[in-house]
N, C-alpha and C. Protein backbone atom coordinates (compact mmCIF):
# COMPACT_ATOMS: atom_id res chain seq x y z
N UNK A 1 68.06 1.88 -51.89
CA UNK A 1 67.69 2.37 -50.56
C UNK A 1 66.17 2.51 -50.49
N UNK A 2 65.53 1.72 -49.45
CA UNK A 2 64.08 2.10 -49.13
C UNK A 2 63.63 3.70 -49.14
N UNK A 3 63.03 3.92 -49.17
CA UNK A 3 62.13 5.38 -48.51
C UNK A 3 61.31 4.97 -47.44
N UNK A 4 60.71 3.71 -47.23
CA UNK A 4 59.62 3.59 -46.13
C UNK A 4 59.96 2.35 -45.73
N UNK A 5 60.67 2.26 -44.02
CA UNK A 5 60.37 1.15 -43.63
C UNK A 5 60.01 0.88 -42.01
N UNK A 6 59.65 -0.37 -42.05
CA UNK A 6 59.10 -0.22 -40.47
C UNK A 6 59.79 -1.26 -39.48
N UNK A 7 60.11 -0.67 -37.86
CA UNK A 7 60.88 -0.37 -37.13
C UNK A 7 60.61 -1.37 -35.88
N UNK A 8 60.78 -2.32 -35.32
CA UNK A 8 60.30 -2.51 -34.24
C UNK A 8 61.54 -2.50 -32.53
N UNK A 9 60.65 -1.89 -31.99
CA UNK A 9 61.97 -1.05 -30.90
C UNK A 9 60.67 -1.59 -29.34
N UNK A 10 61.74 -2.23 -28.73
CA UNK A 10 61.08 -2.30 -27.27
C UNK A 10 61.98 -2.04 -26.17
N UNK A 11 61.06 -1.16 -25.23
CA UNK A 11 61.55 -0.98 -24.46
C UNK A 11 61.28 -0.72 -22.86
N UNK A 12 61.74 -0.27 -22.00
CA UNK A 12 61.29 -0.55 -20.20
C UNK A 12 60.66 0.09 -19.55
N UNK A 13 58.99 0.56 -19.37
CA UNK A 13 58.83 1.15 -18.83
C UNK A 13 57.45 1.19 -17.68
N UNK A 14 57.60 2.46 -16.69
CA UNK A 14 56.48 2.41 -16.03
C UNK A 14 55.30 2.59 -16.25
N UNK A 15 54.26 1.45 -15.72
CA UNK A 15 52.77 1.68 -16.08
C UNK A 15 52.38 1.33 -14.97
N UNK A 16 51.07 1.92 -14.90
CA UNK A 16 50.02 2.09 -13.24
C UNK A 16 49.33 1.53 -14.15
N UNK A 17 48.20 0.65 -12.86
CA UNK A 17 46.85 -0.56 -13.30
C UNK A 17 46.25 0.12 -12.09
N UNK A 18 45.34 0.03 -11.94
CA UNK A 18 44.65 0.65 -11.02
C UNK A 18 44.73 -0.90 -10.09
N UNK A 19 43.85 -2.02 -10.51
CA UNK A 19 44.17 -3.39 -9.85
C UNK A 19 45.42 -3.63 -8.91
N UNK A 20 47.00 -3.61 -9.91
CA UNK A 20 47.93 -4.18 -9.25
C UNK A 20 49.02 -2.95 -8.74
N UNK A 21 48.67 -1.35 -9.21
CA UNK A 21 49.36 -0.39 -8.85
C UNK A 21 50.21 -0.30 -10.01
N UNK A 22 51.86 -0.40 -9.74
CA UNK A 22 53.19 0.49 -10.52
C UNK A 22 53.62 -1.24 -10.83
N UNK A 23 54.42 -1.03 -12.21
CA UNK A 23 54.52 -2.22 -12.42
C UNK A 23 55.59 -1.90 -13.56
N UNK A 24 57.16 -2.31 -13.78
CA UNK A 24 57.67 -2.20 -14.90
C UNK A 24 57.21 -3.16 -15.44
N UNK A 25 57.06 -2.97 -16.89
CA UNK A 25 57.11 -3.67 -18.16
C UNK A 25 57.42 -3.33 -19.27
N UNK A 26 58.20 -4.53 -20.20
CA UNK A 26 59.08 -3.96 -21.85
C UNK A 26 57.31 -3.75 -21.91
N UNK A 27 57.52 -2.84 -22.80
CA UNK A 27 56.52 -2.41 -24.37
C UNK A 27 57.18 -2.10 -25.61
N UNK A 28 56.38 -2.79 -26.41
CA UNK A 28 57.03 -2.82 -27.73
C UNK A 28 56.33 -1.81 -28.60
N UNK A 29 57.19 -1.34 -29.79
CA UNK A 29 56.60 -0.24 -30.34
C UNK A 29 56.74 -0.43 -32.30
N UNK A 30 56.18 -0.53 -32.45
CA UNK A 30 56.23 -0.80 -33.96
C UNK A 30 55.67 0.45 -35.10
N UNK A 31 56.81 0.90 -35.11
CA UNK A 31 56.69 2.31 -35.95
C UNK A 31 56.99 2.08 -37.36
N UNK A 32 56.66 3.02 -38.22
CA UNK A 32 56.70 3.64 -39.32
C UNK A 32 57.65 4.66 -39.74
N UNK A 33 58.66 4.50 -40.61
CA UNK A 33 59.80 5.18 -40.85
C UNK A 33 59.70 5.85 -42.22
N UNK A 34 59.82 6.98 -42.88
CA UNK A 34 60.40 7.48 -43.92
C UNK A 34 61.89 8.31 -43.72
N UNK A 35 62.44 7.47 -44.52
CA UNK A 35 64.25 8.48 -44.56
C UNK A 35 64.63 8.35 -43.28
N UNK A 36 64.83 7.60 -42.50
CA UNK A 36 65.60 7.14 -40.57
C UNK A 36 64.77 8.40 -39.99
N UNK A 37 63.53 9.12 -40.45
CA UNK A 37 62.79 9.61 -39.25
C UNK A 37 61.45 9.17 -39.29
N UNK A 38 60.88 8.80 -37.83
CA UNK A 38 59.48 8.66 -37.47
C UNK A 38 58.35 8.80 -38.06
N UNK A 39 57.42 8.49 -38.82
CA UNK A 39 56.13 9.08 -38.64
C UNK A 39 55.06 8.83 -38.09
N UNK A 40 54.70 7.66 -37.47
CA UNK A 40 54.23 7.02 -36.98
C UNK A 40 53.58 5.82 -36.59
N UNK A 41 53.21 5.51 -35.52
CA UNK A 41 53.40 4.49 -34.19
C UNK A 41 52.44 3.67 -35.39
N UNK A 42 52.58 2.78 -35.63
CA UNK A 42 51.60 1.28 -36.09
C UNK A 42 51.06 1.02 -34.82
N UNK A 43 51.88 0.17 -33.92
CA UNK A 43 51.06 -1.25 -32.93
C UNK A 43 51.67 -0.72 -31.40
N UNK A 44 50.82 -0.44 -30.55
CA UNK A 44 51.99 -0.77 -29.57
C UNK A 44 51.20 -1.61 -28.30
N UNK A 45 52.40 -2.57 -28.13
CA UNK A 45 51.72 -3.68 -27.25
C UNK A 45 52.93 -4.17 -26.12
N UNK A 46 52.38 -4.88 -24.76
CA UNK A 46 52.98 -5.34 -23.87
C UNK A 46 52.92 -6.99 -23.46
N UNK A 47 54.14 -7.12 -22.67
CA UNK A 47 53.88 -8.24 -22.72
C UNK A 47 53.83 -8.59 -21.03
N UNK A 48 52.89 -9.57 -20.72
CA UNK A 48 52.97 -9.61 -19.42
C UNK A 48 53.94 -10.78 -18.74
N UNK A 49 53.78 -10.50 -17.14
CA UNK A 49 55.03 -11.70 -16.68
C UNK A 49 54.68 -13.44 -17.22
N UNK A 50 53.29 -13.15 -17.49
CA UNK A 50 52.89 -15.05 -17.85
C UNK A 50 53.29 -14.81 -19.51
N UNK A 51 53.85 -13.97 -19.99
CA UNK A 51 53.83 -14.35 -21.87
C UNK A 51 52.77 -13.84 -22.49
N UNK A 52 51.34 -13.38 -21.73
CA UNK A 52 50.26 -13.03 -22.50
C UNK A 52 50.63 -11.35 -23.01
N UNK A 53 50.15 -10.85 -24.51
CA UNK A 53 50.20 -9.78 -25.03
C UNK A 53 49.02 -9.03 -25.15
N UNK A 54 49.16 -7.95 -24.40
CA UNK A 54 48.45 -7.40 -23.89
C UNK A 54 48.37 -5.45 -24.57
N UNK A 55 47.54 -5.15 -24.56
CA UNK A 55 46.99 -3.38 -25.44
C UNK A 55 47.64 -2.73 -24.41
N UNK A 56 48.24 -1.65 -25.05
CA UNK A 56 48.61 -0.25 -23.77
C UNK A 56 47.51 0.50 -23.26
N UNK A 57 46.16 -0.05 -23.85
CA UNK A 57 45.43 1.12 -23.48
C UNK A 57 45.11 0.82 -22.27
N UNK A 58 45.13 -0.29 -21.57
CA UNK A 58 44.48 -0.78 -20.28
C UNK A 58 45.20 -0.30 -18.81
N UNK A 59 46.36 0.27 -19.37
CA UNK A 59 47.51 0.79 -18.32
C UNK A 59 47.65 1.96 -18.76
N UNK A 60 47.56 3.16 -17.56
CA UNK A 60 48.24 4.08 -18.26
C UNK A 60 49.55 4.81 -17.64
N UNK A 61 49.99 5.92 -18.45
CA UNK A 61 51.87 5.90 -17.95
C UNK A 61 52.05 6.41 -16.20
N UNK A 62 52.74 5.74 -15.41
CA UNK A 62 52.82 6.26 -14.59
C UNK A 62 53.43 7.43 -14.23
N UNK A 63 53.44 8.55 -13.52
CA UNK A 63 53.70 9.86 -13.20
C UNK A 63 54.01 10.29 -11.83
């Protein structure tokens, strides 16, 4: 049995652009696991409607 492994989980959500407004998109999340709990986030990235992969930092969560 591992002790450390890493996780990749995507999933649906809302982000505001100031440019195009409210916009769903998957984001993917690539975490870091010890023992099936969390410790933390490695990568997290989006993908846009043309295929290009794109940083979360440029969007932020909508509210």
């Amino acid at each position: 049995m591992k002790l450390f492994h890493i996780k990749r989980k995507t999933k649906l959500e809302n982000r505001f652009s100031p440019k195009m407004g409210r916009l769903m998109t998957k984001v993917t999340y690539i975490k870091k696991y010890f023992l099936f709990l969390p410790i933390a986030t490695l990568h997290k990235y989006r993908e846009t409607y043309y295929g290009e992969v794109k940083m979360c930092d440029d969007c932020h969560l909508y509210i």
